[in-house]
C-alpha atoms as a PDB file:
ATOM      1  CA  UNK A   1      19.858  11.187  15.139  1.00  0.00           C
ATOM      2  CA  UNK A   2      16.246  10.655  13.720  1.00  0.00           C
ATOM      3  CA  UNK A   3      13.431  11.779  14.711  1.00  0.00           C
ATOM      4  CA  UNK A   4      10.423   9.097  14.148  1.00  0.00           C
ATOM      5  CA  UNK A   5       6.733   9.610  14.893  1.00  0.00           C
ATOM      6  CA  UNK A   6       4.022   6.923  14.615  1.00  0.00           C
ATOM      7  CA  UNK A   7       0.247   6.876  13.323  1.00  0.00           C
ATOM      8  CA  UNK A   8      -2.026   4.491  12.691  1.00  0.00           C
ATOM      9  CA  UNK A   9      -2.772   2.402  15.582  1.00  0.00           C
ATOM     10  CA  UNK A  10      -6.087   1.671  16.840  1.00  0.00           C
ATOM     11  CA  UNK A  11      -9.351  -1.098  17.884  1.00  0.00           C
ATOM     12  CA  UNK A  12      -9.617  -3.652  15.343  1.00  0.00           C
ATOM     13  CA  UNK A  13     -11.875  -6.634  15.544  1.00  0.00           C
ATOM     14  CA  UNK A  14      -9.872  -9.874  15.216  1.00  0.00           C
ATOM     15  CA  UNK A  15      -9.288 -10.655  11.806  1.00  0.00           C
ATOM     16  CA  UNK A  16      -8.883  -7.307  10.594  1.00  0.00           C
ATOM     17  CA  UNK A  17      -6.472  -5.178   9.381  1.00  0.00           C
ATOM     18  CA  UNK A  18      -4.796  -2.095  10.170  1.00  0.00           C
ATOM     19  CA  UNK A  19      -1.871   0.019   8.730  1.00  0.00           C
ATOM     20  CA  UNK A  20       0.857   2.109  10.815  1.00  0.00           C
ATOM     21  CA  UNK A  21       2.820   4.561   9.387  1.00  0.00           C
ATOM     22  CA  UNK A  22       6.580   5.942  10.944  1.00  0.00           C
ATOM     23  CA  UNK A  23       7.250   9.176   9.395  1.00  0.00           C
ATOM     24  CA  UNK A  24      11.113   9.665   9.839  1.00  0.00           C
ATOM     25  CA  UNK A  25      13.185  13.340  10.504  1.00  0.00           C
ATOM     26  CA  UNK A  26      16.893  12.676   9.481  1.00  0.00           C
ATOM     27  CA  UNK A  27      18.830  15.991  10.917  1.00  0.00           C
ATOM     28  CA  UNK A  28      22.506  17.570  11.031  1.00  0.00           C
ATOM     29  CA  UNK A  29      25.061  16.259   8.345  1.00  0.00           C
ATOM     30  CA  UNK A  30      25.504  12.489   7.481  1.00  0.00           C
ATOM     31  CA  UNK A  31      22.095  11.421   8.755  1.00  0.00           C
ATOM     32  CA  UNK A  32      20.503  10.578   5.229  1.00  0.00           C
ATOM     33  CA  UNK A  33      17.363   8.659   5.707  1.00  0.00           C
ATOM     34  CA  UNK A  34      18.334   6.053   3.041  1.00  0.00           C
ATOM     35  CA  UNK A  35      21.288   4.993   5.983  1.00  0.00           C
ATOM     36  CA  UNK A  36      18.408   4.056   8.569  1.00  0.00           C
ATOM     37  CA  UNK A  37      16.999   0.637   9.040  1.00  0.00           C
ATOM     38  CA  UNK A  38      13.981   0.858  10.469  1.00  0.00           C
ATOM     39  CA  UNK A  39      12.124  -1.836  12.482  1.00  0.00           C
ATOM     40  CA  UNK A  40       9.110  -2.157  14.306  1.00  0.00           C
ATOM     41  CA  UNK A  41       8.895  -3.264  17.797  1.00  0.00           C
ATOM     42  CA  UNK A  42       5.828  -4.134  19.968  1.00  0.00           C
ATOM     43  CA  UNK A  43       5.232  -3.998  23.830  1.00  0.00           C
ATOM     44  CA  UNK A  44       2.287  -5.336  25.444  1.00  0.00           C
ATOM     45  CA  UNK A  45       0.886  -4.923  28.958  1.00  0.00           C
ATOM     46  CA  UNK A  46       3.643  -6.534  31.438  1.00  0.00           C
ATOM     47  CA  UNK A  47       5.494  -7.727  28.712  1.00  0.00           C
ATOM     48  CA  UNK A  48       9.121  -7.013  27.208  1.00  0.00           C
ATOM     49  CA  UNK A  49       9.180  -5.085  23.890  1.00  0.00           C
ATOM     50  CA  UNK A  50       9.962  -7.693  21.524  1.00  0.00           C
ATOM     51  CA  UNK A  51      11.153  -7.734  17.674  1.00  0.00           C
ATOM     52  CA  UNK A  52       8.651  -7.449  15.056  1.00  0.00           C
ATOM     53  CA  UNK A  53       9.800  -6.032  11.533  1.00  0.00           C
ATOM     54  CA  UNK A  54      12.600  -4.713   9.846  1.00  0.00           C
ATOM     55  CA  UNK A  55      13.785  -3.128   6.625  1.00  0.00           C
ATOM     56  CA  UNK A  56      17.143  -1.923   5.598  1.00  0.00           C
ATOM     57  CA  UNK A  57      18.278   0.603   3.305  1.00  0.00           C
ATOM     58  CA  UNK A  58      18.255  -2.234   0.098  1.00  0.00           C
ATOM     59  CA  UNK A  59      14.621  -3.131   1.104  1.00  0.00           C
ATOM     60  CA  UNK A  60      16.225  -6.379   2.680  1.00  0.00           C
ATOM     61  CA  UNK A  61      13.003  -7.396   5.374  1.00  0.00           C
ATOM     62  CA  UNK A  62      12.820  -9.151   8.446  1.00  0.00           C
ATOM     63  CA  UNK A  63      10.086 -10.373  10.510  1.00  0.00           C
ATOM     64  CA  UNK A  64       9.545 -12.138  14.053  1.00  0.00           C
ATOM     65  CA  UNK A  65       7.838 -16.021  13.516  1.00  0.00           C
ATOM     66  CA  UNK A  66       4.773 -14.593  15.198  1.00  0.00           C
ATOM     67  CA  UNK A  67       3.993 -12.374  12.396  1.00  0.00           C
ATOM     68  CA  UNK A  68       5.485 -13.700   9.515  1.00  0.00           C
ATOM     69  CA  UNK A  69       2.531 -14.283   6.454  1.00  0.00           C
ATOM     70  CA  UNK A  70       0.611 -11.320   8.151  1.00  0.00           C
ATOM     71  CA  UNK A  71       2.561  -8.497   8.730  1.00  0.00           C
ATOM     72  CA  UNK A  72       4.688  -6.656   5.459  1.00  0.00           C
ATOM     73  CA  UNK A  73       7.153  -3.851   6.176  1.00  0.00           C
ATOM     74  CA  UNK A  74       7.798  -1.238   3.694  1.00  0.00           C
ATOM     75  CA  UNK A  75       9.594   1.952   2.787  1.00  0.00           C
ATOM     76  CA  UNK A  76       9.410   4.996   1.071  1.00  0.00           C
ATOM     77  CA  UNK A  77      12.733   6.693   0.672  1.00  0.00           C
ATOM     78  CA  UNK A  78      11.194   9.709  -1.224  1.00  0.00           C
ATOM     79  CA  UNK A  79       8.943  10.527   1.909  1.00  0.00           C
ATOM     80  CA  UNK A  80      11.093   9.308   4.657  1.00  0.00           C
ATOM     81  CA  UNK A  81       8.003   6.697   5.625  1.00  0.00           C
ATOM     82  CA  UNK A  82       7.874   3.508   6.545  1.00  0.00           C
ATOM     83  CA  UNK A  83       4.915   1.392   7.248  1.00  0.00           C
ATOM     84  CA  UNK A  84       3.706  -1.746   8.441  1.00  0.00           C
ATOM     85  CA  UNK A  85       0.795  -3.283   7.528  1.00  0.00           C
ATOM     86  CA  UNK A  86      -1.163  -5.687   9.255  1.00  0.00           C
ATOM     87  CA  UNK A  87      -3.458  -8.424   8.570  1.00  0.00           C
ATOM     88  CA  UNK A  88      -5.451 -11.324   9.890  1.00  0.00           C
ATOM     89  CA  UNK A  89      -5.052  -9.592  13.676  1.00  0.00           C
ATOM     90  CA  UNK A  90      -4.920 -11.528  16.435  1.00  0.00           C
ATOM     91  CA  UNK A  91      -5.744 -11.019  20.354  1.00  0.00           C
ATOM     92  CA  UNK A  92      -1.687 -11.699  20.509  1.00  0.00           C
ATOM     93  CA  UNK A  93      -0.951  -8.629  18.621  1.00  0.00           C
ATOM     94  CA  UNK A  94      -2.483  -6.201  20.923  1.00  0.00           C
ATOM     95  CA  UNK A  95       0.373  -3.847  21.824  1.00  0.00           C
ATOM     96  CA  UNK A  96       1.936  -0.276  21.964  1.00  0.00           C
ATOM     97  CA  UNK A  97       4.273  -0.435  18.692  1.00  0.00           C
ATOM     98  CA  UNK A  98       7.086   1.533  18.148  1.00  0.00           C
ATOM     99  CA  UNK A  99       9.458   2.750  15.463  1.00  0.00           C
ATOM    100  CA  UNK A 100      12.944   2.429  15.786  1.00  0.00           C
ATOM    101  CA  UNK A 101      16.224   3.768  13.877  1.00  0.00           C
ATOM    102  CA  UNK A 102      19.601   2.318  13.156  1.00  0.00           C
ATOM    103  CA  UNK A 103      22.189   3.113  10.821  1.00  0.00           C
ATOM    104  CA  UNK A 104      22.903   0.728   8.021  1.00  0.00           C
ATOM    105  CA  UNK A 105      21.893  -3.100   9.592  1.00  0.00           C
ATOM    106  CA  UNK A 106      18.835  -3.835  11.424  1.00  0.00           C
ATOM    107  CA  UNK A 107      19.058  -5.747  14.303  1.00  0.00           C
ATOM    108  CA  UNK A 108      16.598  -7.976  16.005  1.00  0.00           C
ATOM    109  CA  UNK A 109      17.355  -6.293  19.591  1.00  0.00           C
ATOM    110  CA  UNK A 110      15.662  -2.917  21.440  1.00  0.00           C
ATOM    111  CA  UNK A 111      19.007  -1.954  22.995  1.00  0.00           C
ATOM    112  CA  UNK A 112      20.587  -1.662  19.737  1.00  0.00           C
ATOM    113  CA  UNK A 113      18.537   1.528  18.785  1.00  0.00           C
ATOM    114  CA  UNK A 114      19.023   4.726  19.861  1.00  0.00           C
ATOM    115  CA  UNK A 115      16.335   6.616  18.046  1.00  0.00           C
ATOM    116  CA  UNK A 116      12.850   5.583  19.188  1.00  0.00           C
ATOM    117  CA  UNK A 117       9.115   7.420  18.352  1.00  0.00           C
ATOM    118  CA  UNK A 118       6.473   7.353  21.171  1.00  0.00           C
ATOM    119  CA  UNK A 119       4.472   4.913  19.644  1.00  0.00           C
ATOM    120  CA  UNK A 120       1.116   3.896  18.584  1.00  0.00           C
ATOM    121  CA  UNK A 121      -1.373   1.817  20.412  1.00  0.00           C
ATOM    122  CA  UNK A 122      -3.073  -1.325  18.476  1.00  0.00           C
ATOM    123  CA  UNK A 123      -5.913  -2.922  20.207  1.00  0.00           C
ATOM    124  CA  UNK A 124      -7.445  -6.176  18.854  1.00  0.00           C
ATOM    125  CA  UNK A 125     -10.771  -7.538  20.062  1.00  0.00           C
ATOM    126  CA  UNK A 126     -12.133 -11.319  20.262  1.00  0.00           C
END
């Protein structure tokens, strides 16, 4: 399992930027951080958590419609980080967001995760 912890979140004005961070804790035998993909989901007040970046041990990167052009996922292998940042913000992207762990392929579905952080609130003002 891994062990994933997020920073970063907080009040933006619309327009702005912001950059979260998911620091990543690979433990017991097999569970080599380079094996993770790592996404970032999003869950708003009364909403489902829905799909918003991804990025696989080869750097291969994903990203939901409604953030594509804004939003860039990264890694960092050496540190066991990954990061998302954020750009041109939007009322829309208001949202607890939350780092989540997979071996090998990402997938574009919550229920296919089974390591989750606590996540990070991002609040964007009109």
């Amino acid at each position: 399992q891994v062990q994933l912890k997020e920073s970063g979140g907080g009040l933006v004005q619309a327009g702005g930027s912001l950059r979260l961070s998911c620091s990543c804790a690979a433990s017991g035998q097999g569970h080599d951080f380079e094996m993770f993909a790592v996404s970032w989901f999003r869950q708003a007040p009364g909403k489902e958590r829905e799909f918003v970046a991804a990025i696989n041990y080869v750097q291969a990167t994903a990203y939901s419609e409604s953030v594509k052009g804004r939003f860039t996922i990264s890694r960092d292998n050496a540190n066991k980080m990954v990061y998302l940042e954020m750009s041109s913000l939007r009322s829309e992207d208001t949202a607890v967001y939350f780092c989540a762990a997979r071996r090998w392929r990402f997938s574009f579905t919550a229920a296919d995760y089974d390591s989750w952080g606590q996540g990070t609130r991002v609040t964007v003002s009109s």
